[in-house]
N, C-alpha and C. Protein backbone atom coordinates (compact mmCIF):
# COMPACT_ATOMS: atom_id res chain seq x y z
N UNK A 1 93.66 65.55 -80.70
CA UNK A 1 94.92 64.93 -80.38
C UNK A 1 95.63 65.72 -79.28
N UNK A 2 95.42 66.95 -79.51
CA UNK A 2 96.14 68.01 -78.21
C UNK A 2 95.99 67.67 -76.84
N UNK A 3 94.36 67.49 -77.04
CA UNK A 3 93.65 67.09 -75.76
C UNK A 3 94.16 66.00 -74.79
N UNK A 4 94.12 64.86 -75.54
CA UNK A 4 94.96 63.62 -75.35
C UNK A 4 96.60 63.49 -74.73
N UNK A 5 96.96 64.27 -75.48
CA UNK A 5 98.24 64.54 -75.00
C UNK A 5 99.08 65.38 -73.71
N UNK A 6 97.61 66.62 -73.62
CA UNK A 6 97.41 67.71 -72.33
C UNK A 6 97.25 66.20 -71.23
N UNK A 7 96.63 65.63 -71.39
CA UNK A 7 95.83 64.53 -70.48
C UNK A 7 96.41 63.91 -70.05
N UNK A 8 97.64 63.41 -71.04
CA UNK A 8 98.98 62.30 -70.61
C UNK A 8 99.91 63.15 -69.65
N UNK A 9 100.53 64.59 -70.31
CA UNK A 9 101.18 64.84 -69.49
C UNK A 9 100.61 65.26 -67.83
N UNK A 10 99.18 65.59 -67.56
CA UNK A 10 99.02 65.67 -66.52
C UNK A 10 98.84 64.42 -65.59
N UNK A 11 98.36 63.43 -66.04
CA UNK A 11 98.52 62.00 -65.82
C UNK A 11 100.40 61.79 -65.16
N UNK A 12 101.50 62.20 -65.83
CA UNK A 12 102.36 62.17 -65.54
C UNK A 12 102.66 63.05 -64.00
N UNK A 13 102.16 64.19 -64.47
CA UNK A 13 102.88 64.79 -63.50
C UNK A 13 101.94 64.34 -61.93
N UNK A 14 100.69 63.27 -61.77
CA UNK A 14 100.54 63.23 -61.18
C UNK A 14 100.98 62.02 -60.60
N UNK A 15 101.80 61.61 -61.32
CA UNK A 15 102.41 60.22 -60.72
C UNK A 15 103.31 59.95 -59.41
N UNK A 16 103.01 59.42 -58.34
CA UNK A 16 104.77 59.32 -57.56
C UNK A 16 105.50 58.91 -58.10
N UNK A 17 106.85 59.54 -57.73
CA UNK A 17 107.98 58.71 -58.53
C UNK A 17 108.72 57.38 -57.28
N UNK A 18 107.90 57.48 -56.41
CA UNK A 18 108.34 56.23 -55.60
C UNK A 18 107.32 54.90 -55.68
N UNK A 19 105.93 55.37 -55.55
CA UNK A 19 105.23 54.22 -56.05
C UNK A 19 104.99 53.80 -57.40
N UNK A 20 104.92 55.01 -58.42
CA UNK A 20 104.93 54.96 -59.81
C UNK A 20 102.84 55.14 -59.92
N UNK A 21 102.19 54.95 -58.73
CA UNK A 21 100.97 55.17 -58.94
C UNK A 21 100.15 56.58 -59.12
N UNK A 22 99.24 56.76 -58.88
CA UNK A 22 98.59 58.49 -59.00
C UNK A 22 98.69 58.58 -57.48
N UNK A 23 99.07 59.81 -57.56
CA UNK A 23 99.48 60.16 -55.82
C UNK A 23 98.07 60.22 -55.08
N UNK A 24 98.04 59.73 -53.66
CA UNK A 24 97.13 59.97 -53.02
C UNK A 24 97.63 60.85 -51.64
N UNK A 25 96.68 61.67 -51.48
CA UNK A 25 96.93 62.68 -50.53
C UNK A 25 98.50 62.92 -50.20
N UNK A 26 98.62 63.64 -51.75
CA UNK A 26 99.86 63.91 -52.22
C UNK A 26 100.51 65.31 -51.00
N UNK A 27 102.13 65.01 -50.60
CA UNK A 27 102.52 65.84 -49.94
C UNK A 27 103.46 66.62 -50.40
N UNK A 28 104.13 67.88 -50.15
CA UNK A 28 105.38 68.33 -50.86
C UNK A 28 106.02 68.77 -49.79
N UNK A 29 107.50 68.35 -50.42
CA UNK A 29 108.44 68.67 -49.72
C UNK A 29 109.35 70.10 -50.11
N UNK A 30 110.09 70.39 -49.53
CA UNK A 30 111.12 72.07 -49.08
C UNK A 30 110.98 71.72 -50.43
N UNK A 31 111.79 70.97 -51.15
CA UNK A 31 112.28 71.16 -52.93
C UNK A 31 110.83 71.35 -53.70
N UNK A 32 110.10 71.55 -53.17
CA UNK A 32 108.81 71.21 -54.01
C UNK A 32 108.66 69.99 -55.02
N UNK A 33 108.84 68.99 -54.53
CA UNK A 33 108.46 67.82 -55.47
C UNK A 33 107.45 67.56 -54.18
N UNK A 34 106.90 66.19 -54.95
CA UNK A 34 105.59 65.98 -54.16
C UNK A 34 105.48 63.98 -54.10
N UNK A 35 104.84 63.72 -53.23
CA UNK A 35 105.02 62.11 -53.25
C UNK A 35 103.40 62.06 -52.92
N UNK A 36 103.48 60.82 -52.61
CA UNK A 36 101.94 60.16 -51.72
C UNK A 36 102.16 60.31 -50.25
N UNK A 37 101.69 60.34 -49.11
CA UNK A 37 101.56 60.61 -48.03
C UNK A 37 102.25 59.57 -47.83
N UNK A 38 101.38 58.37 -48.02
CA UNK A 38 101.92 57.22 -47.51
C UNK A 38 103.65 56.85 -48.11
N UNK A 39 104.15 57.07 -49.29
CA UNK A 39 105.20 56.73 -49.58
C UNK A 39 106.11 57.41 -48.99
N UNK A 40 106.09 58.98 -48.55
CA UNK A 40 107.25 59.61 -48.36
C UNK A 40 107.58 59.61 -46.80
N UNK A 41 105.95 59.18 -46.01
CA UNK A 41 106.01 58.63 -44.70
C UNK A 41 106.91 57.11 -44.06
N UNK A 42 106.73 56.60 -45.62
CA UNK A 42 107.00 55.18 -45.12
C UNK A 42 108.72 55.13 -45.93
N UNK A 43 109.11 56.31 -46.71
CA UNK A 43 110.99 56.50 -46.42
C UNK A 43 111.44 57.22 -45.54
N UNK A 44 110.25 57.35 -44.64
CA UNK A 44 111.08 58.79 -43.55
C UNK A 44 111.24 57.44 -42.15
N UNK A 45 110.54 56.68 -42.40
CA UNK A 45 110.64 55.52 -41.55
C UNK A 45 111.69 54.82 -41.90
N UNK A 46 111.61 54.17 -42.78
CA UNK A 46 113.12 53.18 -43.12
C UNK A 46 114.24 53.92 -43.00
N UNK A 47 114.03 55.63 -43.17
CA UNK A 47 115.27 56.00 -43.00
C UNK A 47 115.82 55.84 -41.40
N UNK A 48 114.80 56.33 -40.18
CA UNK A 48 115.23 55.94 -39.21
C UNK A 48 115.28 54.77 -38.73
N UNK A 49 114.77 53.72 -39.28
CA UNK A 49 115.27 51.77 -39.18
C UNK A 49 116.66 51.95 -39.51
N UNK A 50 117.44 52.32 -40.74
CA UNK A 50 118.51 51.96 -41.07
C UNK A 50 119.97 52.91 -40.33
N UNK A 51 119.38 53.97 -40.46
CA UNK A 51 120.80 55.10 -40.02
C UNK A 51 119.61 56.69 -39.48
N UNK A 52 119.52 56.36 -38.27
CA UNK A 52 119.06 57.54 -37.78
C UNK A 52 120.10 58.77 -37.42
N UNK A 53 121.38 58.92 -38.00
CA UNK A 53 121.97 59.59 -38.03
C UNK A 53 122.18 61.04 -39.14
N UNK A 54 121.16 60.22 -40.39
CA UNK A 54 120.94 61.04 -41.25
C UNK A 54 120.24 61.87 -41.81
N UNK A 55 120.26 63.10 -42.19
CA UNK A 55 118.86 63.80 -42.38
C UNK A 55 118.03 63.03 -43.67
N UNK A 56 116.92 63.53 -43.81
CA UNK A 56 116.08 62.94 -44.87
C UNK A 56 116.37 63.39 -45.98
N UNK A 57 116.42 62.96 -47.20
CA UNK A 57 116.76 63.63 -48.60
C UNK A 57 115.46 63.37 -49.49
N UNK A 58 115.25 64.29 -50.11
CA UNK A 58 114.27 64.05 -51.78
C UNK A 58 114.58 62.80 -52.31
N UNK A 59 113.59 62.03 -52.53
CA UNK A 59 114.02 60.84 -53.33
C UNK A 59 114.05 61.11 -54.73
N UNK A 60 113.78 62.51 -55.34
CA UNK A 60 114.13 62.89 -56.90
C UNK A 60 115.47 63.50 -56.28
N UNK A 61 115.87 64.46 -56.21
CA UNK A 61 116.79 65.28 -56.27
C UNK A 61 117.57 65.13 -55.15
N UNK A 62 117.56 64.74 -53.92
CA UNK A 62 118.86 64.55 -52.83
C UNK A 62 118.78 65.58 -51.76
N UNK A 63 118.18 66.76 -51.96
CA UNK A 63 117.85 68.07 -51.18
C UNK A 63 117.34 67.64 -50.04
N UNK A 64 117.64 68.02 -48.97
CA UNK A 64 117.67 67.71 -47.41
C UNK A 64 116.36 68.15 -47.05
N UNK A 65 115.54 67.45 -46.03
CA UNK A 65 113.93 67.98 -45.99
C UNK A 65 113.92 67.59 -44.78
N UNK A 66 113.04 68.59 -44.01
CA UNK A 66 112.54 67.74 -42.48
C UNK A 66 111.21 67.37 -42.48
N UNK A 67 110.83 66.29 -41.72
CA UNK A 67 109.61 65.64 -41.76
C UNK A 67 108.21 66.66 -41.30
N UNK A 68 108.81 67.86 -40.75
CA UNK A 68 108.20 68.97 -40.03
C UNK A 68 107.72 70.08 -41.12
N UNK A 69 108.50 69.63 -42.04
CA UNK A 69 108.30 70.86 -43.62
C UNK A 69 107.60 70.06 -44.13
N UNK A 70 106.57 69.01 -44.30
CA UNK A 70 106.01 68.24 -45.10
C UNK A 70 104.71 69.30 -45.16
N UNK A 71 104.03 68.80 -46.13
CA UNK A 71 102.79 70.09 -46.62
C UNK A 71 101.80 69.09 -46.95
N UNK A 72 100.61 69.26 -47.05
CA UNK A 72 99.61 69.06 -47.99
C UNK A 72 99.91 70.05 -49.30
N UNK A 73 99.28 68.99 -50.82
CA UNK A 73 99.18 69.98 -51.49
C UNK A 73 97.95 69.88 -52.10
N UNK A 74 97.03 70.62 -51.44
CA UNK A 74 95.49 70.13 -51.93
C UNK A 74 95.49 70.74 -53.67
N UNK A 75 95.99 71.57 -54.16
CA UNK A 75 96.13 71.95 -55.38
C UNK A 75 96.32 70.96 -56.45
N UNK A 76 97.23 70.08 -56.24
CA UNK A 76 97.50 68.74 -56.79
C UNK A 76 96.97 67.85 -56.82
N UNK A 77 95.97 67.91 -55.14
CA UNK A 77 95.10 66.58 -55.10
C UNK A 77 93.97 66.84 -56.13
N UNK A 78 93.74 68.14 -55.93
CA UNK A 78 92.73 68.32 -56.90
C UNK A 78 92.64 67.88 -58.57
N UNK A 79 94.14 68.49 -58.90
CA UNK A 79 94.10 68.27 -60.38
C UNK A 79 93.97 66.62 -60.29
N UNK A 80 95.01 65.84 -59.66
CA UNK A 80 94.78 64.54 -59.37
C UNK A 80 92.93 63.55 -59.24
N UNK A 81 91.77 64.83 -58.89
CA UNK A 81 90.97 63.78 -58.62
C UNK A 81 90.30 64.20 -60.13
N UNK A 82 91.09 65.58 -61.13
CA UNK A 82 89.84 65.64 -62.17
C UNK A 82 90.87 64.72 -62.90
N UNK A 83 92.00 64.24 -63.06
CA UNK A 83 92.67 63.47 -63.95
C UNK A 83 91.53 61.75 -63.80
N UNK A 84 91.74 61.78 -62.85
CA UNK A 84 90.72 60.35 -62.63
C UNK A 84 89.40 60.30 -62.84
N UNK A 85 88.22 61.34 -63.26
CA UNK A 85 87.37 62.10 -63.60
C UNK A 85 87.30 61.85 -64.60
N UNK A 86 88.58 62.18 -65.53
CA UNK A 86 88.87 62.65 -67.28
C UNK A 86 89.02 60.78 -67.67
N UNK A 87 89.90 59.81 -66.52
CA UNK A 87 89.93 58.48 -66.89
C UNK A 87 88.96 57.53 -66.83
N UNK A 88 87.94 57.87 -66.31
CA UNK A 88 86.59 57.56 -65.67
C UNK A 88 85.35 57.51 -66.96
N UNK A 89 85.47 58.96 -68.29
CA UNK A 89 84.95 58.80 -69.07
C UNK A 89 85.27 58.46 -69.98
N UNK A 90 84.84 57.85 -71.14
CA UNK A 90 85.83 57.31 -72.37
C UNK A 90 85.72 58.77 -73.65
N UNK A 91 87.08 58.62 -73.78
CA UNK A 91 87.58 59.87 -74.59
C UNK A 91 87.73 59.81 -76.20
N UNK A 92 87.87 60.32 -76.82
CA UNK A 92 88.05 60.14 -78.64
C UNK A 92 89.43 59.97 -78.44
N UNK A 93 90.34 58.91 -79.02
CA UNK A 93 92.24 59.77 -79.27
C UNK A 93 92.61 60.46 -79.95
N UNK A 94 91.33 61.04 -81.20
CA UNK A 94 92.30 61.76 -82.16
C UNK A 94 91.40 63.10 -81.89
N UNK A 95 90.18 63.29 -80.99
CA UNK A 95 89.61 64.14 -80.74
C UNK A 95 89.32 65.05 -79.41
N UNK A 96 89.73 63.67 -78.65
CA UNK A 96 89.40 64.50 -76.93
C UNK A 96 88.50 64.31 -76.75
N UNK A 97 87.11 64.20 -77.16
CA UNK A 97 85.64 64.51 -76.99
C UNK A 97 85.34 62.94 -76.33
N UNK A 98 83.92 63.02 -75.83
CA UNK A 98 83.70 61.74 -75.01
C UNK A 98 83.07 60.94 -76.51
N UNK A 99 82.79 59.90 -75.70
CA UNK A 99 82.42 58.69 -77.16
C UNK A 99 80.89 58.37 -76.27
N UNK A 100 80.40 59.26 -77.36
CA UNK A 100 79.00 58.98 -76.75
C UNK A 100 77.80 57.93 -77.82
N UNK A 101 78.55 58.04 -78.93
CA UNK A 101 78.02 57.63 -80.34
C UNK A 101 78.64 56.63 -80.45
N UNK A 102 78.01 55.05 -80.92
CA UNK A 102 78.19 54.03 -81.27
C UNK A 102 77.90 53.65 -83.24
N UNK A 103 79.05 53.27 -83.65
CA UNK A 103 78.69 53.05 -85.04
C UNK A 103 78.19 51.54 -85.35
N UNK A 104 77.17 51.07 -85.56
CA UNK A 104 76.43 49.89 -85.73
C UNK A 104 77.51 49.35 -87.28
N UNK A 105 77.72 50.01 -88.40
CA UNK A 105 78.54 49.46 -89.28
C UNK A 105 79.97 48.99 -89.24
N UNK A 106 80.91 50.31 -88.08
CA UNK A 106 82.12 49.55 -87.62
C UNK A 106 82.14 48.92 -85.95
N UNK A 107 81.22 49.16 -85.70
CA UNK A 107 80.96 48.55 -84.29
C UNK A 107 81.93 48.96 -83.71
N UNK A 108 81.91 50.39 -83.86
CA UNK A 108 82.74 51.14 -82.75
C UNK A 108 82.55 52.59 -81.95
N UNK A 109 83.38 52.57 -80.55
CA UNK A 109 82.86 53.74 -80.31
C UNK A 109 83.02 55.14 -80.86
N UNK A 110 82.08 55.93 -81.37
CA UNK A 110 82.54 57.49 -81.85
C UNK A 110 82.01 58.71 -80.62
N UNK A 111 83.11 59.93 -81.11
CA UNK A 111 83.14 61.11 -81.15
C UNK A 111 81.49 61.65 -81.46
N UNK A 112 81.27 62.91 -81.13
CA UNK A 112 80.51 63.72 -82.49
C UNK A 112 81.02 63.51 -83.37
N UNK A 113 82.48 64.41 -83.31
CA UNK A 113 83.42 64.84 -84.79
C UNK A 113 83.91 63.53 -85.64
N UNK A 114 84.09 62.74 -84.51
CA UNK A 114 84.09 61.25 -85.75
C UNK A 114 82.89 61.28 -86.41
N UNK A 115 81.57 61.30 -85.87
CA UNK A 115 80.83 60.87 -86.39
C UNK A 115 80.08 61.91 -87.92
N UNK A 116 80.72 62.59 -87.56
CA UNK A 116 80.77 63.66 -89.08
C UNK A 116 81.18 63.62 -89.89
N UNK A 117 82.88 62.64 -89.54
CA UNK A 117 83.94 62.51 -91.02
C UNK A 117 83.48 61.68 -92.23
N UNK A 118 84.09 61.72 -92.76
CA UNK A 118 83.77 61.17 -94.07
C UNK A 118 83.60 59.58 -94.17
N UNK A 119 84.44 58.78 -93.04
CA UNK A 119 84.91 57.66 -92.98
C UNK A 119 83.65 57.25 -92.43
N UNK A 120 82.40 57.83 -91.42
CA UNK A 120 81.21 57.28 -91.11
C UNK A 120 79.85 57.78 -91.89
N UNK A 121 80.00 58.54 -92.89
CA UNK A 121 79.21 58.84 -93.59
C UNK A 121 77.71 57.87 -94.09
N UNK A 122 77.13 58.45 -93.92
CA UNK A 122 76.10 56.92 -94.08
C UNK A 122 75.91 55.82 -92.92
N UNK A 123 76.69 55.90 -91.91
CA UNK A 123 76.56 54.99 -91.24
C UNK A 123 75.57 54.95 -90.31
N UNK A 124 74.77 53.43 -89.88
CA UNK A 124 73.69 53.38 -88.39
C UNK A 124 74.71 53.68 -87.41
N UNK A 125 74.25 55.31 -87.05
CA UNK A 125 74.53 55.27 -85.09
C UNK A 125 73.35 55.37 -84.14
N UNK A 126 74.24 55.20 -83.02
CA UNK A 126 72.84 55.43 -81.77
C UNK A 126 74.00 55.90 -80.67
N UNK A 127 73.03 56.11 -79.75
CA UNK A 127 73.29 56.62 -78.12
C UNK A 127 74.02 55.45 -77.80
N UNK A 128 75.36 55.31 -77.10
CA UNK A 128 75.58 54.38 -76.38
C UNK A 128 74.81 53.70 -75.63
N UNK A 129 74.02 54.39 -74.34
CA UNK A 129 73.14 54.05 -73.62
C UNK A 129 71.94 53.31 -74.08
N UNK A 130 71.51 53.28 -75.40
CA UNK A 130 70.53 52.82 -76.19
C UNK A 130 70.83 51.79 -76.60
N UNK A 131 72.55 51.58 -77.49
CA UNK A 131 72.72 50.13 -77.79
C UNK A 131 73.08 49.43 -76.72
N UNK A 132 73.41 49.61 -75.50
CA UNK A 132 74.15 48.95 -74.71
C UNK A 132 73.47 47.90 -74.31
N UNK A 133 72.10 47.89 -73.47
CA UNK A 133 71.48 46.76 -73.08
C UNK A 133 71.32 45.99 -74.14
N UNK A 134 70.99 45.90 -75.71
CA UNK A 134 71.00 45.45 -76.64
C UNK A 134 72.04 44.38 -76.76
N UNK A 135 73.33 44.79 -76.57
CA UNK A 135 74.42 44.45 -77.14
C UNK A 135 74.96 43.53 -75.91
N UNK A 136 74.65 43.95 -74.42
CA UNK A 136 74.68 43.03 -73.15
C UNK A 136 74.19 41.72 -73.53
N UNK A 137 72.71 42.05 -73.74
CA UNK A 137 71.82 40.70 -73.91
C UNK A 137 72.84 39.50 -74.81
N UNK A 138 73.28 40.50 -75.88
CA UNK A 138 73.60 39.41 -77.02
C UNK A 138 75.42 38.87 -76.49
N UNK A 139 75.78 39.51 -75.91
CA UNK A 139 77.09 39.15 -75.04
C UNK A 139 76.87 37.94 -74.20
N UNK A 140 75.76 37.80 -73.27
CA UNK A 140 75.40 37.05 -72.66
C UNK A 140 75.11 35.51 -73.37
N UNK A 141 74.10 36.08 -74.32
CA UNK A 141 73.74 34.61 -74.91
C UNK A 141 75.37 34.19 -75.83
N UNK A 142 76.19 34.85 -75.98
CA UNK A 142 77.16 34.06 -76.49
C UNK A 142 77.95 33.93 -75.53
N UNK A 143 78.17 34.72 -74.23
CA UNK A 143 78.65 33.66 -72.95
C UNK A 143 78.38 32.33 -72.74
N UNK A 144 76.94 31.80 -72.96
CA UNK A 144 76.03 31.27 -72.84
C UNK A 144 76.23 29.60 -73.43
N UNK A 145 76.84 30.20 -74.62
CA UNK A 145 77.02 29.30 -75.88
C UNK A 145 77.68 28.84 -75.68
N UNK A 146 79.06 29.68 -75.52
CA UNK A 146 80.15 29.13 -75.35
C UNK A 146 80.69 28.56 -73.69
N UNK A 147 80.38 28.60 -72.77
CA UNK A 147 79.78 27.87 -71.50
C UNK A 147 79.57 26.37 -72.59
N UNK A 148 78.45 26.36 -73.13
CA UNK A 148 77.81 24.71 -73.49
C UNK A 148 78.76 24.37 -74.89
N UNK A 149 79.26 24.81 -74.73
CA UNK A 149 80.43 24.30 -75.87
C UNK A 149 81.64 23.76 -75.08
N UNK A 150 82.41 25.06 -74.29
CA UNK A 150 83.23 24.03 -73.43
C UNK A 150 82.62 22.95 -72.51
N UNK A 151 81.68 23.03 -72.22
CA UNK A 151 81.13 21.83 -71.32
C UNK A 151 81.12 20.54 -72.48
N UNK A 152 80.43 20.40 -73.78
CA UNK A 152 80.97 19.53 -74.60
C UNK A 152 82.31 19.00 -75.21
N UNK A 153 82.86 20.26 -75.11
CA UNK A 153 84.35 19.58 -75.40
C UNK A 153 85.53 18.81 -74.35
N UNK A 154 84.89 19.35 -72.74
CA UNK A 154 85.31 18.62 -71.76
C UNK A 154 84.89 16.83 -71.79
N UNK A 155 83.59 16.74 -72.39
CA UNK A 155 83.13 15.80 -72.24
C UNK A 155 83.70 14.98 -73.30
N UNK A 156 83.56 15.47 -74.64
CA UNK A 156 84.68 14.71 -75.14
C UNK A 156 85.77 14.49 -75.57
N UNK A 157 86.73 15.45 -74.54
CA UNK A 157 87.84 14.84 -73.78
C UNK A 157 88.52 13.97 -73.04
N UNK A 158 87.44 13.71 -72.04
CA UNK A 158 87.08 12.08 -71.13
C UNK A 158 87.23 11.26 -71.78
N UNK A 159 85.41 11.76 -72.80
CA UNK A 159 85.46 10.41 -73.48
C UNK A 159 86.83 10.07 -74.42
N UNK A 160 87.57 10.43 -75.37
CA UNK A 160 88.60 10.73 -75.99
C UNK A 160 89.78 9.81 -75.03
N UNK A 161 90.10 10.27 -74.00
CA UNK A 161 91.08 9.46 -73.38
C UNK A 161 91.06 7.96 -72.77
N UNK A 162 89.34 7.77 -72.34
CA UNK A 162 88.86 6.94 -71.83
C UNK A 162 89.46 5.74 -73.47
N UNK A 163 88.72 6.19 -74.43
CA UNK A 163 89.06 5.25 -75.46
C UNK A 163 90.43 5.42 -75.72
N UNK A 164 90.99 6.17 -75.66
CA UNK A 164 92.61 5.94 -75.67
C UNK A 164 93.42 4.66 -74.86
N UNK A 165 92.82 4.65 -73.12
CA UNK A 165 93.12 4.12 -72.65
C UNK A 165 92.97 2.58 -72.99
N UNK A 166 91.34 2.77 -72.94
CA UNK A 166 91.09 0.95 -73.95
C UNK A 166 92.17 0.66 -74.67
N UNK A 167 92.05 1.60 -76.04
CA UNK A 167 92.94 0.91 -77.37
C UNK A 167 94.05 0.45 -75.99
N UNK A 168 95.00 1.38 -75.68
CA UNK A 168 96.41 0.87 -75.12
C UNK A 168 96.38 -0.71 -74.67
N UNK A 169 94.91 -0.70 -73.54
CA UNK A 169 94.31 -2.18 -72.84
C UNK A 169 95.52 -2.53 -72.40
N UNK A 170 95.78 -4.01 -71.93
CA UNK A 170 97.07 -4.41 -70.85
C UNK A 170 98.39 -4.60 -71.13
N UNK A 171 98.31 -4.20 -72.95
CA UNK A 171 99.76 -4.53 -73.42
C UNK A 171 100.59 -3.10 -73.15
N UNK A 172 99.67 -2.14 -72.62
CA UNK A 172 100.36 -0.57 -73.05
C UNK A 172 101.40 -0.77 -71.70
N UNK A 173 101.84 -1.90 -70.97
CA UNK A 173 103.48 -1.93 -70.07
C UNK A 173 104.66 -2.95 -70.51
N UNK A 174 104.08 -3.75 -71.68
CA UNK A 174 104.93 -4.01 -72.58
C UNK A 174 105.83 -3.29 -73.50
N UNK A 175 106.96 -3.52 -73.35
CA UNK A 175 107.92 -2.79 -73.84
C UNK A 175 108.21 -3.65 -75.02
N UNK A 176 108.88 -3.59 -76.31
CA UNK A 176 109.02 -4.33 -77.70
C UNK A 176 110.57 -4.20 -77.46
N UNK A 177 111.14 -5.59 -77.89
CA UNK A 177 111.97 -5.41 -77.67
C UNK A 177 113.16 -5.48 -78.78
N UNK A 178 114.00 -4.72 -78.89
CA UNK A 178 114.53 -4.84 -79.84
C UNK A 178 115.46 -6.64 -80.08
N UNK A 179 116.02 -6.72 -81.48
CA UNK A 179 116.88 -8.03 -81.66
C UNK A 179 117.79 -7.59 -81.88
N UNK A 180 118.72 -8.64 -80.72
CA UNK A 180 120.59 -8.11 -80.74
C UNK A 180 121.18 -8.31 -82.06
């Protein structure tokens, strides 16, 4: 669970707070906060569209910055490319560990350490990689199925309205009329 949580907050701190995305070729400014290249480039622009009279400010904190103090911070990019690394493999949530183990009884992904607790005891596992083409195939053929199922139920849908339309036949612009 620690793990998970180490993971979120670095996830956070690699966020811009102007795009809200994971920073890319993240820059820092005098205050040391840090943006995306492209975002803090593209308020140093609108700032001179609107009032080139003004210096540039932090879009967290207000602190005055010149476009000349901008930095790389390869330190950040870095943690930034193992955060996407760490999102890239699938993780345990209550363990951290990757999910390399598939449980055939809850048909789900495990841990090692899941796969030790008490709650899978007895249970068929395998290698992910082992059930996977297995479990593709059988994904497919129920793509498959269900493809020729909606294609039947389109069909009798048609048909369905087509006889709707009959029943109605030439009286369905007759209106009934009430007696005064």
């Amino acid at each position: 669970m620690a793990l998970a949580t180490t993971i979120k907050k670095m996830r956070e701190e690699a966020m811009c707070s102007i795009c809200l995305e994971m920073m890319t070729e993240p820059l820092s400014i005098d205050c040391g906060h840090s943006f995306c290249c492209q975002c803090i480039e593209g308020t140093l622009e609108n700032l001179q569209v609107t009032s080139s009279l003004r210096e540039p400010q932090c879009p967290l904190c207000r602190a005055p910055f010149q476009r000349e103090s901008l930095r790389s911070n390869k330190q950040l990019e870095n943690l930034i490319q193992t955060v996407k690394e760490i999102d890239s493999e699938r993780l345990c949530e209550e363990h951290g560990e990757q999910l390399r183990l598939f449980c055939e009884d809850d048909m789900r992904l495990l841990c090692w350490r899941c796969e030790r607790s008490p709650q899978h005891s007895g249970h068929s596992m395998a290698l992910v990689e082992d059930v996977c083409p297995g479990y593709k195939e059988k994904l497919q053929k129920a793509v498959t199925k269900l493809r020729e199922q909606d294609d039947q139920c389109q069909g009798l849908k048609l048909i369905t309205k087509k006889q709707i339309r009959k029943w109605q036949g030439p009286y369905s612009s007759f209106e009934v009329q009430k007696p005064l």
